[in-house]
Protein backbone atom coordinates (compact mmCIF):
# COMPACT_ATOMS: atom_id res chain seq x y z
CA UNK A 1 -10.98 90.10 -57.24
CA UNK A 2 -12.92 87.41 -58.65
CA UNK A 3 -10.99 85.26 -61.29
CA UNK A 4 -13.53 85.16 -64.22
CA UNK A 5 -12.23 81.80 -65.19
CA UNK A 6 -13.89 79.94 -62.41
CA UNK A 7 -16.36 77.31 -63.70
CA UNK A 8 -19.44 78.35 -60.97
CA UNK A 9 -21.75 75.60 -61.96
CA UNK A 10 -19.85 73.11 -61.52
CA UNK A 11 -19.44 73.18 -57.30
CA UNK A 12 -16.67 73.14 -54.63
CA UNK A 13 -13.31 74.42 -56.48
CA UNK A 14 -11.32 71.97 -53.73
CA UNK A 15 -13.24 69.04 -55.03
CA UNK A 16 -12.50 70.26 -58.71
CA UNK A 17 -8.47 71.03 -58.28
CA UNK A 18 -8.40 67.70 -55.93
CA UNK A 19 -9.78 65.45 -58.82
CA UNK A 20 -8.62 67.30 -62.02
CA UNK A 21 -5.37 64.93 -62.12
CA UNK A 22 -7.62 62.28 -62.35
CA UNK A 23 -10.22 63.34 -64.46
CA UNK A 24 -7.11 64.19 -67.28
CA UNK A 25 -5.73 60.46 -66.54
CA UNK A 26 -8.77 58.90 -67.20
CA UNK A 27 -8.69 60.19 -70.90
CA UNK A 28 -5.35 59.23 -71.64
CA UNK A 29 -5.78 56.01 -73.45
CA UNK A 30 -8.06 52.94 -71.76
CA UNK A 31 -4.79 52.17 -69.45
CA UNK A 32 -5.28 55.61 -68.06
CA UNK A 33 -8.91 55.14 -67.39
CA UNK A 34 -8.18 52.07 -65.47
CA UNK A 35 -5.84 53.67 -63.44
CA UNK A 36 -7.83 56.99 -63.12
CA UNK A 37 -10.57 54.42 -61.95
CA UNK A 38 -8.64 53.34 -59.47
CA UNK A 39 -6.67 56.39 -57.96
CA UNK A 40 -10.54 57.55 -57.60
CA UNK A 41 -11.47 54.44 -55.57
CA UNK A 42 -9.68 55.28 -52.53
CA UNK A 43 -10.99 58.72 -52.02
CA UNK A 44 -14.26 59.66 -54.28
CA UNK A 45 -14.36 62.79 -56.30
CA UNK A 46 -17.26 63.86 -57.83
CA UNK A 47 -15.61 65.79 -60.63
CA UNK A 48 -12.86 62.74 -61.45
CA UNK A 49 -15.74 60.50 -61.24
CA UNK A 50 -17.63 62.40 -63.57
CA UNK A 51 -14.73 62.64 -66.05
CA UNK A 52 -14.50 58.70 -65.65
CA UNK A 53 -17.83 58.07 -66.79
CA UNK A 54 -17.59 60.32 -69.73
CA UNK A 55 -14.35 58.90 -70.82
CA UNK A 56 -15.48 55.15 -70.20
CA UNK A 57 -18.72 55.94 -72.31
CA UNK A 58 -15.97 57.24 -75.72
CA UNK A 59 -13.95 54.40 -75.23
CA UNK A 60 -17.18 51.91 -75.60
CA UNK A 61 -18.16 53.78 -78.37
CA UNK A 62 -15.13 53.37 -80.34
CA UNK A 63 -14.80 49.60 -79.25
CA UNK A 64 -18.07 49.34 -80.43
CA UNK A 65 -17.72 51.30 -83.54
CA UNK A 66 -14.32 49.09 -84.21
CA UNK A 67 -16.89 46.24 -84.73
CA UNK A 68 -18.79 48.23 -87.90
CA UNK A 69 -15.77 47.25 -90.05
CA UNK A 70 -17.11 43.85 -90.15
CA UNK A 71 -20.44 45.02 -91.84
CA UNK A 72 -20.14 44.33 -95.56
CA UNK A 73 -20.01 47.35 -97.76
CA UNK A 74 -20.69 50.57 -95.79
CA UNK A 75 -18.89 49.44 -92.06
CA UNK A 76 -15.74 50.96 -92.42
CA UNK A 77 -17.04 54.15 -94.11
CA UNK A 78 -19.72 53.92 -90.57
CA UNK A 79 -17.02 53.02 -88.42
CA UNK A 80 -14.71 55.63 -89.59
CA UNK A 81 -17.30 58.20 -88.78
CA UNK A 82 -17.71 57.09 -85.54
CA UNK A 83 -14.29 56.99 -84.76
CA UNK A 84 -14.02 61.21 -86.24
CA UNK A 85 -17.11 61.90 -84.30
CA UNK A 86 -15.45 60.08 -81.31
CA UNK A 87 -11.70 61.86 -81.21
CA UNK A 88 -13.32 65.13 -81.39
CA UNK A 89 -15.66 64.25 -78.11
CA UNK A 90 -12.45 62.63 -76.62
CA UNK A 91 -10.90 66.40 -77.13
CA UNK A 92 -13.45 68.13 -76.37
CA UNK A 93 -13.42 65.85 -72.88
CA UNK A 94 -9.76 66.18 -72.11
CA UNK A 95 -10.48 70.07 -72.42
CA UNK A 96 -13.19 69.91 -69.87
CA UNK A 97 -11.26 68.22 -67.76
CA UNK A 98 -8.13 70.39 -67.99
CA UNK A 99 -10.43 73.14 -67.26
CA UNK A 100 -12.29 72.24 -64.64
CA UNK A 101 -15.58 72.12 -66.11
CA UNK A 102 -18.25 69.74 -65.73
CA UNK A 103 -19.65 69.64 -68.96
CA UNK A 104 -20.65 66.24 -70.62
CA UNK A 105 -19.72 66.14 -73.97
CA UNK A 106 -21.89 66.91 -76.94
CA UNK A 107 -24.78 64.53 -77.78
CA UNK A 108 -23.73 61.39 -75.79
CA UNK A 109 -22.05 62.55 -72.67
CA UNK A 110 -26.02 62.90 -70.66
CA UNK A 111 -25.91 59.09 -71.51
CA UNK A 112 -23.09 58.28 -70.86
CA UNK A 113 -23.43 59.91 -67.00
CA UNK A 114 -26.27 58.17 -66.76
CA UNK A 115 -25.76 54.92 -67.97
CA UNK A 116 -22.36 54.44 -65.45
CA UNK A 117 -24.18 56.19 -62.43
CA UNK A 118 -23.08 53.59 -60.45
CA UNK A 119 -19.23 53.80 -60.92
């Protein structure tokens, strides 16, 4: 019996179960992403590793978007956009992870895969 849960798209299940420890980790806070980064050093897994570059590309964001409140006038109203828009990427991320699908996140997360191919 086939278990309709099963994300097919996204490849190997073994290489899926083996790295979704570390593709959760590397969403919980930017301590977690370091270590995620590093548990997925030793032995590389393409989902973790995908999960890594998604979650280092939200945590940029916001760092960057933490800057905005310096703008006179409208950067905290900007910054505290970003950081809404942000969280609800971040959740929608730690979902993806948790179930094993290999979705980028809306709007950013092609960018962000790209832009940290080499991690």
């Amino acid at each position: 019996m086939e278990n309709s849960h099963t994300p097919i798209e996204n490849g190997d299940n073994g290489s899926i179960n083996d790295g979704k420890n570390i593709a959760i980790i590397a969403y919980l806070t930017i301590i977690g992403l370091i270590i995620a980064f590093v548990l997925n050093n030793e032995k590389r897994n393409d989902f973790a590793t995908f999960h890594i570059r998604q979650s280092l590309g939200i945590f940029l964001t916001l760092f960057v978007a933490g800057l905005f409140r310096y703008i006179p006038f409208i950067g905290w109203i900007l910054s505290l956009v970003v950081v809404i828009a942000m969280a609800i990427l971040w959740i929608i991320g730690i979902i993806n992870a948790a179930n094993g699908n290999k979705k980028p996140v809306p709007f950013l997360g092609e960018y962000y895969n790209n832009l940290f191919s080499g991690i």
